[in-house]
PDB file of N, CA and C in Angstrom:
ATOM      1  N   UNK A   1     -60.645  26.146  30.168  1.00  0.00           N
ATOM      2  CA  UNK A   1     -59.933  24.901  29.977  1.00  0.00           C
ATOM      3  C   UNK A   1     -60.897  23.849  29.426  1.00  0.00           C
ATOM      4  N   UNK A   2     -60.385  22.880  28.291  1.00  0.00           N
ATOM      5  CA  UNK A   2     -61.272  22.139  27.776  1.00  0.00           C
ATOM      6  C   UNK A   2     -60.306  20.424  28.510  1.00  0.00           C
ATOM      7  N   UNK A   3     -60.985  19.473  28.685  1.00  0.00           N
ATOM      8  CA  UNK A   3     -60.553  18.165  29.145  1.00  0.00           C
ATOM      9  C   UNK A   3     -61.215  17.365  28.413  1.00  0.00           C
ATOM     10  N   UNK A   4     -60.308  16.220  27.958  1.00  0.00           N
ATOM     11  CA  UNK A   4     -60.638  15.137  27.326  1.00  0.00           C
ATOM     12  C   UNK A   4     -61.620  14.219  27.895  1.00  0.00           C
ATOM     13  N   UNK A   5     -62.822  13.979  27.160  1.00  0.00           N
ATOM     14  CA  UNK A   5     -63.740  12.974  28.205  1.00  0.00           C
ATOM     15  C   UNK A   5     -64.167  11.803  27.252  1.00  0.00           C
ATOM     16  N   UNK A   6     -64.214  10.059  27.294  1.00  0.00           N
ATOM     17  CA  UNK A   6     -64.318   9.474  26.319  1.00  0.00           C
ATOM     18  C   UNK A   6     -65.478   9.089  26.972  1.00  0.00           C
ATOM     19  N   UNK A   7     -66.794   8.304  26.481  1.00  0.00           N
ATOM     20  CA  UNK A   7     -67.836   8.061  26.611  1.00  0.00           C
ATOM     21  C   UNK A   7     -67.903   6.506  26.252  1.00  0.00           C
ATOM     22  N   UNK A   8     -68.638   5.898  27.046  1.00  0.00           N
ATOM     23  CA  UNK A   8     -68.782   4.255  26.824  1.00  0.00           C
ATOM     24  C   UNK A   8     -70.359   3.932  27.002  1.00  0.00           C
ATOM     25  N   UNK A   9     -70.655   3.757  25.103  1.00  0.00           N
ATOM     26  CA  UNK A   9     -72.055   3.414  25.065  1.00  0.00           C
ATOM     27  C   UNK A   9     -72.456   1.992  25.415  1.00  0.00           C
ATOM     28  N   UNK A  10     -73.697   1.904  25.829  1.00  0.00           N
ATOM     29  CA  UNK A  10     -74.281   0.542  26.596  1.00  0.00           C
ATOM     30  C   UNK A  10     -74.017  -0.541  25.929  1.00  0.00           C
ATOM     31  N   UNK A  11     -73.040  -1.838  26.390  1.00  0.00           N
ATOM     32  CA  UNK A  11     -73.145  -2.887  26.048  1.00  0.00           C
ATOM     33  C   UNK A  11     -74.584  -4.009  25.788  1.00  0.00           C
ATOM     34  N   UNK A  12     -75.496  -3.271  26.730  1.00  0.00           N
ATOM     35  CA  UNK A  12     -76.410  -4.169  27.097  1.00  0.00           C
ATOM     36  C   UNK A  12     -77.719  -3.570  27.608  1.00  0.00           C
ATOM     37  N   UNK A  13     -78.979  -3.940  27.077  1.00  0.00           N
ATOM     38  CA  UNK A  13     -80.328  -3.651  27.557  1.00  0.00           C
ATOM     39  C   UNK A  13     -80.066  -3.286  28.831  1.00  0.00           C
ATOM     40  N   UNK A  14     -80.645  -1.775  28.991  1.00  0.00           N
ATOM     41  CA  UNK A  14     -80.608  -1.201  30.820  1.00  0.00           C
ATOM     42  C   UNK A  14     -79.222  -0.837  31.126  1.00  0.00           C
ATOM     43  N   UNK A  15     -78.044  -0.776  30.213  1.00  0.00           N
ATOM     44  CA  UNK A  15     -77.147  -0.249  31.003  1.00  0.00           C
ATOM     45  C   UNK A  15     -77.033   1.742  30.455  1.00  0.00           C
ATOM     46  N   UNK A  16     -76.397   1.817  31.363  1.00  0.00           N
ATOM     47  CA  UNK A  16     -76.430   3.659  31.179  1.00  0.00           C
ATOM     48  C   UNK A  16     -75.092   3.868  29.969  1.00  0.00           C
ATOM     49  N   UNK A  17     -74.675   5.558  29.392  1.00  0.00           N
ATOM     50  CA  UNK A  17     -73.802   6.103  28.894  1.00  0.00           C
ATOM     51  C   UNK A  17     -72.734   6.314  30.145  1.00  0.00           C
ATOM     52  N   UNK A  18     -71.716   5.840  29.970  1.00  0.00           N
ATOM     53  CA  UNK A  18     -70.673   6.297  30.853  1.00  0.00           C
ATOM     54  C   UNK A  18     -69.529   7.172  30.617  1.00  0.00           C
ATOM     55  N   UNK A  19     -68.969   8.411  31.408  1.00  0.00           N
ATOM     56  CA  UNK A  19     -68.071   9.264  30.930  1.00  0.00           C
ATOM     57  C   UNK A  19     -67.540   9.486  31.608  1.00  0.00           C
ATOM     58  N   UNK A  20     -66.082   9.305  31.328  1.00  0.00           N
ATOM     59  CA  UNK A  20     -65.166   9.722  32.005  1.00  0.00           C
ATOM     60  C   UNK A  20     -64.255  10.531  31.563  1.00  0.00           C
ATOM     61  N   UNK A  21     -63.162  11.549  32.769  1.00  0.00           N
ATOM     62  CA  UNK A  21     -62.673  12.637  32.296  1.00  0.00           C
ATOM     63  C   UNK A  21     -60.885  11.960  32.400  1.00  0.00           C
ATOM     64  N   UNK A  22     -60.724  11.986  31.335  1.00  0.00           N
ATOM     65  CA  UNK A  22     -59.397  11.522  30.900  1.00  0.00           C
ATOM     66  C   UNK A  22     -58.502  12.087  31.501  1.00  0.00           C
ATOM     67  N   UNK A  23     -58.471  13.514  31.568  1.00  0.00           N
ATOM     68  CA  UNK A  23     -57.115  14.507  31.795  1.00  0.00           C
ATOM     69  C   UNK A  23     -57.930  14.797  33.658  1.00  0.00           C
ATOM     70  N   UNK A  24     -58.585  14.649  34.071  1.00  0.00           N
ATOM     71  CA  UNK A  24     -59.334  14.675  35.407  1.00  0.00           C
ATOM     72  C   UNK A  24     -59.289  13.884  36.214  1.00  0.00           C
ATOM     73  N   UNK A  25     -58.576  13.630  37.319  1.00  0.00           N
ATOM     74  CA  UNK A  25     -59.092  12.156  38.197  1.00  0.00           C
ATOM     75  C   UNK A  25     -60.157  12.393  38.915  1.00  0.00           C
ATOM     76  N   UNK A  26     -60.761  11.221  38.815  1.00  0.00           N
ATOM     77  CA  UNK A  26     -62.087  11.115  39.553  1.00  0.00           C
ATOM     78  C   UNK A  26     -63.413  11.799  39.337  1.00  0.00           C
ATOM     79  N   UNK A  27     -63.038  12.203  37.940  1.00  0.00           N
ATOM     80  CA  UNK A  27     -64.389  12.545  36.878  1.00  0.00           C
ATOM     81  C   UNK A  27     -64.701  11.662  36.075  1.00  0.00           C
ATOM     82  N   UNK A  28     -65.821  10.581  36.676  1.00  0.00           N
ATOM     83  CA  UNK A  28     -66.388   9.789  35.969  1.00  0.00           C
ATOM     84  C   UNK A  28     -68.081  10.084  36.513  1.00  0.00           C
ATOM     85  N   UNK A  29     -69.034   9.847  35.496  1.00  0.00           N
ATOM     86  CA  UNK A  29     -70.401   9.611  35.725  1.00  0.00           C
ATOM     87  C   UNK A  29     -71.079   8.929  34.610  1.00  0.00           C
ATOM     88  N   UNK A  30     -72.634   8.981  34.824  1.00  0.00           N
ATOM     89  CA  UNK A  30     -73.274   7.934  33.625  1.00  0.00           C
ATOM     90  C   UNK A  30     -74.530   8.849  33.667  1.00  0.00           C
ATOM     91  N   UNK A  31     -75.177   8.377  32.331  1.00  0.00           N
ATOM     92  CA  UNK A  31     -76.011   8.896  31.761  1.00  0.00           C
ATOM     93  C   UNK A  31     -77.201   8.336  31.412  1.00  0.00           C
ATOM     94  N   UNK A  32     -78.415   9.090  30.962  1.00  0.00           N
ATOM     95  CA  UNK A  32     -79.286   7.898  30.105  1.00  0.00           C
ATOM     96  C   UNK A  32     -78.849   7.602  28.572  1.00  0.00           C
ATOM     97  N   UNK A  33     -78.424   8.761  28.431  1.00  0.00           N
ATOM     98  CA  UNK A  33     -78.027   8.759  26.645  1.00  0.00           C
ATOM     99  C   UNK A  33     -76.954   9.243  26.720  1.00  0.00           C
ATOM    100  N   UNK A  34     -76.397   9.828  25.293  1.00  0.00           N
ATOM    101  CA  UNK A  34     -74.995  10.508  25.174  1.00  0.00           C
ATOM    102  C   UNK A  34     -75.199  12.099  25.524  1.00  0.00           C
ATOM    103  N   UNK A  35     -76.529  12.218  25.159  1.00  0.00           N
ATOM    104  CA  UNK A  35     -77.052  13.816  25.886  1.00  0.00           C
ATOM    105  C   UNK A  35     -77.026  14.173  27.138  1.00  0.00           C
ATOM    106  N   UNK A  36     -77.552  12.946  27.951  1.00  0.00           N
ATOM    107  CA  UNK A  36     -77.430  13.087  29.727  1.00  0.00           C
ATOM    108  C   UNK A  36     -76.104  13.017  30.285  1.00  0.00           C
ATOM    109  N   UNK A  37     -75.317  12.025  29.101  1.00  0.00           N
ATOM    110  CA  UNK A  37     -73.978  12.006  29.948  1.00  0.00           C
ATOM    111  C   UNK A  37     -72.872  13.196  29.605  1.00  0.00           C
ATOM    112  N   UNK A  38     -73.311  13.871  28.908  1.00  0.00           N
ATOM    113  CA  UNK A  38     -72.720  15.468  28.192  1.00  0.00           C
ATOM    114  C   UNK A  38     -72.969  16.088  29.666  1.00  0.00           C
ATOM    115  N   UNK A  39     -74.233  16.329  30.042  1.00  0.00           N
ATOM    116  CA  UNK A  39     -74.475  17.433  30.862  1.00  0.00           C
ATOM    117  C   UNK A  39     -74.266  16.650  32.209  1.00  0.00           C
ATOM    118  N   UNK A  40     -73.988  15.216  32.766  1.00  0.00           N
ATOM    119  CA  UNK A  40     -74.068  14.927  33.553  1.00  0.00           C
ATOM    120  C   UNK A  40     -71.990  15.049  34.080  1.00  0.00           C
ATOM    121  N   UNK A  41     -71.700  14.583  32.858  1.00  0.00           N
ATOM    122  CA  UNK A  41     -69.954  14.933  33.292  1.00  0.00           C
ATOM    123  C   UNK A  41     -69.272  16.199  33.097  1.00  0.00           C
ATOM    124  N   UNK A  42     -70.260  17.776  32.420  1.00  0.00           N
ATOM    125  CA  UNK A  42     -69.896  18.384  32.812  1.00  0.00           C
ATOM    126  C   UNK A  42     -69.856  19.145  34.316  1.00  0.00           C
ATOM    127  N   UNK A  43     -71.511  18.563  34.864  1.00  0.00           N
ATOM    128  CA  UNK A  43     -71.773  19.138  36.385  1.00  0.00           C
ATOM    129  C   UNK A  43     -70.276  18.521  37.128  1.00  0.00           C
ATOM    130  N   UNK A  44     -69.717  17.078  37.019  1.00  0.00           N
ATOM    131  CA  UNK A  44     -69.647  16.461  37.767  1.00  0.00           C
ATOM    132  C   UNK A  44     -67.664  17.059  37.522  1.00  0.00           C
ATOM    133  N   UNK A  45     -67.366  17.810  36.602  1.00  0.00           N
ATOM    134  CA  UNK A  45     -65.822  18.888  36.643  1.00  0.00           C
ATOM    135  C   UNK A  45     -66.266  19.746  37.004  1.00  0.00           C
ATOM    136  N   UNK A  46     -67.439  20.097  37.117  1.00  0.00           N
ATOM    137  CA  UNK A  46     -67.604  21.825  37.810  1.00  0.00           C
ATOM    138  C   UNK A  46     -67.671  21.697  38.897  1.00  0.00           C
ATOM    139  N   UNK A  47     -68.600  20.502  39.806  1.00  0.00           N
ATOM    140  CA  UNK A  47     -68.543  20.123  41.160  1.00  0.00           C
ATOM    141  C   UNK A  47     -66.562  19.687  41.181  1.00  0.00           C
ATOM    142  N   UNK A  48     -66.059  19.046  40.669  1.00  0.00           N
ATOM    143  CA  UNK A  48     -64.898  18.444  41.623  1.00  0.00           C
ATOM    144  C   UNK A  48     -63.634  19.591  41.342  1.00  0.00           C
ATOM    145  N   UNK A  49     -63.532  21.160  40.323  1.00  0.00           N
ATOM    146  CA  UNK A  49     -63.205  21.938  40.077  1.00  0.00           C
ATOM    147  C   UNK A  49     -63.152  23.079  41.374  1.00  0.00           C
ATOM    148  N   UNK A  50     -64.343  23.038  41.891  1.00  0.00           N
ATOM    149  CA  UNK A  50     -64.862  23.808  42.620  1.00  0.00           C
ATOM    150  C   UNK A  50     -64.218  23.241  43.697  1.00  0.00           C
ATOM    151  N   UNK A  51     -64.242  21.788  44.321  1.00  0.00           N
ATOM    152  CA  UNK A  51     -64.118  21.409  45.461  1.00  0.00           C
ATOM    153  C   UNK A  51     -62.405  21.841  45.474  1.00  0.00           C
ATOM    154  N   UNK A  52     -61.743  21.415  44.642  1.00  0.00           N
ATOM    155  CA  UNK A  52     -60.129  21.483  44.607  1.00  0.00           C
ATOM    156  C   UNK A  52     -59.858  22.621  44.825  1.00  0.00           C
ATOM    157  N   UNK A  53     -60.375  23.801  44.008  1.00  0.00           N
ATOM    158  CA  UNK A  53     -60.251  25.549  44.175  1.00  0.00           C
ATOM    159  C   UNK A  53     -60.330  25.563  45.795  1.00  0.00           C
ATOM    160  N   UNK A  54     -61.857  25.173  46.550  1.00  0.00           N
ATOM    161  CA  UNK A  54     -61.989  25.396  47.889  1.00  0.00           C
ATOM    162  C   UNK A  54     -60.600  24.990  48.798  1.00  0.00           C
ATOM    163  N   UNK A  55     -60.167  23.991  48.187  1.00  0.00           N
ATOM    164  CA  UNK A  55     -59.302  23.417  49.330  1.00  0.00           C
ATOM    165  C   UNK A  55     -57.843  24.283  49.126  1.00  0.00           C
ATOM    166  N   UNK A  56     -57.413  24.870  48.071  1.00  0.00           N
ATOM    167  CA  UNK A  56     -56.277  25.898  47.466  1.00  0.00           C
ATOM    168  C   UNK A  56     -55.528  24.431  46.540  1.00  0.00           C
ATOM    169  N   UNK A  57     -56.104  23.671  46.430  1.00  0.00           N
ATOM    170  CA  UNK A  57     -54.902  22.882  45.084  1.00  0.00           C
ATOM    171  C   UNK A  57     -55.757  23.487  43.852  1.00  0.00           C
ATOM    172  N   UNK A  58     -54.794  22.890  42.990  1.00  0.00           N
ATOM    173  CA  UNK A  58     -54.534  23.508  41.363  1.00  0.00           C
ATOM    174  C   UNK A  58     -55.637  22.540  40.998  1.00  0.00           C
ATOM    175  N   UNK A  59     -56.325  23.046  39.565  1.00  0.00           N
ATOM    176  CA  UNK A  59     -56.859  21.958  39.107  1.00  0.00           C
ATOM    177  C   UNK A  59     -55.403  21.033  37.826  1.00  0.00           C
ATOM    178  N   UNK A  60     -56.125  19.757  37.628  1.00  0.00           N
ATOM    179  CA  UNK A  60     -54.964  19.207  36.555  1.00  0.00           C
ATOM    180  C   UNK A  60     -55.101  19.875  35.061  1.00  0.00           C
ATOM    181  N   UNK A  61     -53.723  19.724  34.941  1.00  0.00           N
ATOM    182  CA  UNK A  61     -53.543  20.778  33.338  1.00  0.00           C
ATOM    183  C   UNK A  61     -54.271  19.569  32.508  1.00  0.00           C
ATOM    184  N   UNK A  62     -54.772  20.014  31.672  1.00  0.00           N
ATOM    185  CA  UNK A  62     -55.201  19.401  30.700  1.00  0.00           C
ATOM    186  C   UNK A  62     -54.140  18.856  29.715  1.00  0.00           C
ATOM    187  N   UNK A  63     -54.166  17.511  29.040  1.00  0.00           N
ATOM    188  CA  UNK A  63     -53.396  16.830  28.558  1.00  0.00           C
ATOM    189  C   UNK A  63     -54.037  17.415  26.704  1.00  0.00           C
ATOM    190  N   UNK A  64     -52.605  17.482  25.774  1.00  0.00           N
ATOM    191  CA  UNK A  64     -52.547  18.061  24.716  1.00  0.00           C
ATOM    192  C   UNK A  64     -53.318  16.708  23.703  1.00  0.00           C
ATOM    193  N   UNK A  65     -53.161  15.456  24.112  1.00  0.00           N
ATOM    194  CA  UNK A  65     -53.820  14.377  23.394  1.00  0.00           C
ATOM    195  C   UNK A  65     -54.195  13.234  24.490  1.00  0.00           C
ATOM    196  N   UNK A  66     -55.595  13.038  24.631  1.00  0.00           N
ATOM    197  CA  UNK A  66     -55.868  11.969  25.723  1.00  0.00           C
ATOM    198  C   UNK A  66     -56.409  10.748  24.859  1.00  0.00           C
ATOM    199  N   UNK A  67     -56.206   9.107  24.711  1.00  0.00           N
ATOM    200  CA  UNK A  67     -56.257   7.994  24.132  1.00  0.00           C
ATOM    201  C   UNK A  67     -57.079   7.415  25.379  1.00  0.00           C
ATOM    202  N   UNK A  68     -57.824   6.805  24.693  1.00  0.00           N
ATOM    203  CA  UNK A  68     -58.466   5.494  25.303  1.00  0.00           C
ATOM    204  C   UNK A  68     -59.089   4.696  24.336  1.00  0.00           C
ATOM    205  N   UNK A  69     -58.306   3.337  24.225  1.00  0.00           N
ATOM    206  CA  UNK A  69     -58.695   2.618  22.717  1.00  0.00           C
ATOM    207  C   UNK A  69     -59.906   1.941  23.137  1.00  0.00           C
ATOM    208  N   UNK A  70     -60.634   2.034  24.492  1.00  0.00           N
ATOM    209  CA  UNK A  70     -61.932   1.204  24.527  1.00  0.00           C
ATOM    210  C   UNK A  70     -63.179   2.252  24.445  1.00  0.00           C
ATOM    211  N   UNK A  71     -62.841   3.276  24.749  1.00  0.00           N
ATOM    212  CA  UNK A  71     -63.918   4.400  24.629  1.00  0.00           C
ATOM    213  C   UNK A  71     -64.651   4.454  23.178  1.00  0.00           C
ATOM    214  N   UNK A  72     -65.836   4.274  23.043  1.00  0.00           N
ATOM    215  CA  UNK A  72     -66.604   5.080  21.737  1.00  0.00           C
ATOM    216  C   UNK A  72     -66.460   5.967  21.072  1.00  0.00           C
ATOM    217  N   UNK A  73     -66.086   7.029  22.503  1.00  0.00           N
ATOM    218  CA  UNK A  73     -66.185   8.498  21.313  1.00  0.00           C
ATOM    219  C   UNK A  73     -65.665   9.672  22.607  1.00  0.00           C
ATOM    220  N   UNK A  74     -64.709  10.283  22.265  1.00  0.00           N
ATOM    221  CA  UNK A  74     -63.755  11.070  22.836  1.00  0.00           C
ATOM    222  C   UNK A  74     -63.801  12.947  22.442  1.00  0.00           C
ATOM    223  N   UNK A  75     -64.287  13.338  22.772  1.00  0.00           N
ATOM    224  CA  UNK A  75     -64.748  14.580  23.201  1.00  0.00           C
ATOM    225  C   UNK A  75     -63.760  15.905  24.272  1.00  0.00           C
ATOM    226  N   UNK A  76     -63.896  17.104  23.789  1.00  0.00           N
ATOM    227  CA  UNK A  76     -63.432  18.172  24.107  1.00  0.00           C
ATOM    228  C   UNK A  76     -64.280  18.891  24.957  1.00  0.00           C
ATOM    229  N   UNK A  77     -64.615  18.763  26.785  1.00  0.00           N
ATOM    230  CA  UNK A  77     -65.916  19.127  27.097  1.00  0.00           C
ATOM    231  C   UNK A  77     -65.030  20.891  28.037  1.00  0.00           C
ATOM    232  N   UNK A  78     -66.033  21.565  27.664  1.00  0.00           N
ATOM    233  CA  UNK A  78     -65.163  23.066  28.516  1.00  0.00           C
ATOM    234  C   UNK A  78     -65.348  22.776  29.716  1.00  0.00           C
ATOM    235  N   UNK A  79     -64.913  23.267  30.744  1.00  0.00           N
ATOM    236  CA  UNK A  79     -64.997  23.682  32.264  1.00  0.00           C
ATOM    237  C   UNK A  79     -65.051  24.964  32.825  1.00  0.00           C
ATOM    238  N   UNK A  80     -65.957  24.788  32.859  1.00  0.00           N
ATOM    239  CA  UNK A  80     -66.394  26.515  33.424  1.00  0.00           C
ATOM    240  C   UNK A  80     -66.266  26.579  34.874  1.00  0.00           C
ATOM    241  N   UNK A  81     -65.471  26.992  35.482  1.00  0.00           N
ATOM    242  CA  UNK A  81     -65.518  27.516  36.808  1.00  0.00           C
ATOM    243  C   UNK A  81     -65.604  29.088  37.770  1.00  0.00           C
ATOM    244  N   UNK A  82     -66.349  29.186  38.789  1.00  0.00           N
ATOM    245  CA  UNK A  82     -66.795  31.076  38.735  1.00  0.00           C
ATOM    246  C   UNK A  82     -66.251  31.217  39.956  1.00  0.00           C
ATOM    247  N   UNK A  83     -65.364  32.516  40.003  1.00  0.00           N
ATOM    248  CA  UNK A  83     -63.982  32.904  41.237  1.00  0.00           C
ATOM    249  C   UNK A  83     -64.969  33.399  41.600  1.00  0.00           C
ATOM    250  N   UNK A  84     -65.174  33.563  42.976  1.00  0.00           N
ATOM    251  CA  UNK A  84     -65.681  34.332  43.983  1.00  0.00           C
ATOM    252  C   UNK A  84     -64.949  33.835  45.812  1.00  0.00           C
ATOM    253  N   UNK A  85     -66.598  34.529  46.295  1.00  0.00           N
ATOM    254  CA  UNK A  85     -65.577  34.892  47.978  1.00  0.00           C
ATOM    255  C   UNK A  85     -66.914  33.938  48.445  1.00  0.00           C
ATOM    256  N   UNK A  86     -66.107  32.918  49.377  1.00  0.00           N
ATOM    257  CA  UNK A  86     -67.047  32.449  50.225  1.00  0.00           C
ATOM    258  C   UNK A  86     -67.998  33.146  51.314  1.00  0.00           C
ATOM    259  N   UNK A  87     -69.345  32.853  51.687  1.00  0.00           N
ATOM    260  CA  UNK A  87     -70.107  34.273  53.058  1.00  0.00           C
ATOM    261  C   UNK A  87     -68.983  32.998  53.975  1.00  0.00           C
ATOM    262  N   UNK A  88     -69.160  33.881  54.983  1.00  0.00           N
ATOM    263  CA  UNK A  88     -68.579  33.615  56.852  1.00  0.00           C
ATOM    264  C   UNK A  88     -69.398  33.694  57.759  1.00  0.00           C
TER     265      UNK A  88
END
């Protein structure tokens, strides 16, 4: 599954890359650059992917077109998630 994520570059000396996951609630993180915030909002769908699987809800379907007219730059990021068996 790929999710829409738009990115918000720094207004201002010292502020970070921020990304958030459009088609995801509660996938947002920040970055130093647009490189950190690539790898920093994909950890941060694989962590909240994982947590939802644990609990038995669905993850959210991904939306066919996600808009955000304040975002910079809007991106197709994959989600990789790995089925297995919890130890006991």
């Amino acid at each position: 599954m790929r999710y829409h994520v738009a990115f918000y570059r720094p207004r201002a000396p010292g502020e970070m890359v921020v990304a958030e996951a459009l088609d995801f609630p509660g996938a947002v993180t920040q970055g130093f650059d647009l490189a950190d915030a690539r790898l920093m909002i994909a950890s941060a769908l694989e962590d909240l992917a994982q947590a939802l699987l644990e609990e038995g809800k669905p993850l959210p379907v991904p939306s066919d077109d996600a808009h955000n007219p304040d975002a910079d730059l809007i991106e197709l990021v994959p989600l990789s998630v790995h089925a297995g068996t919890a130890l006991r």
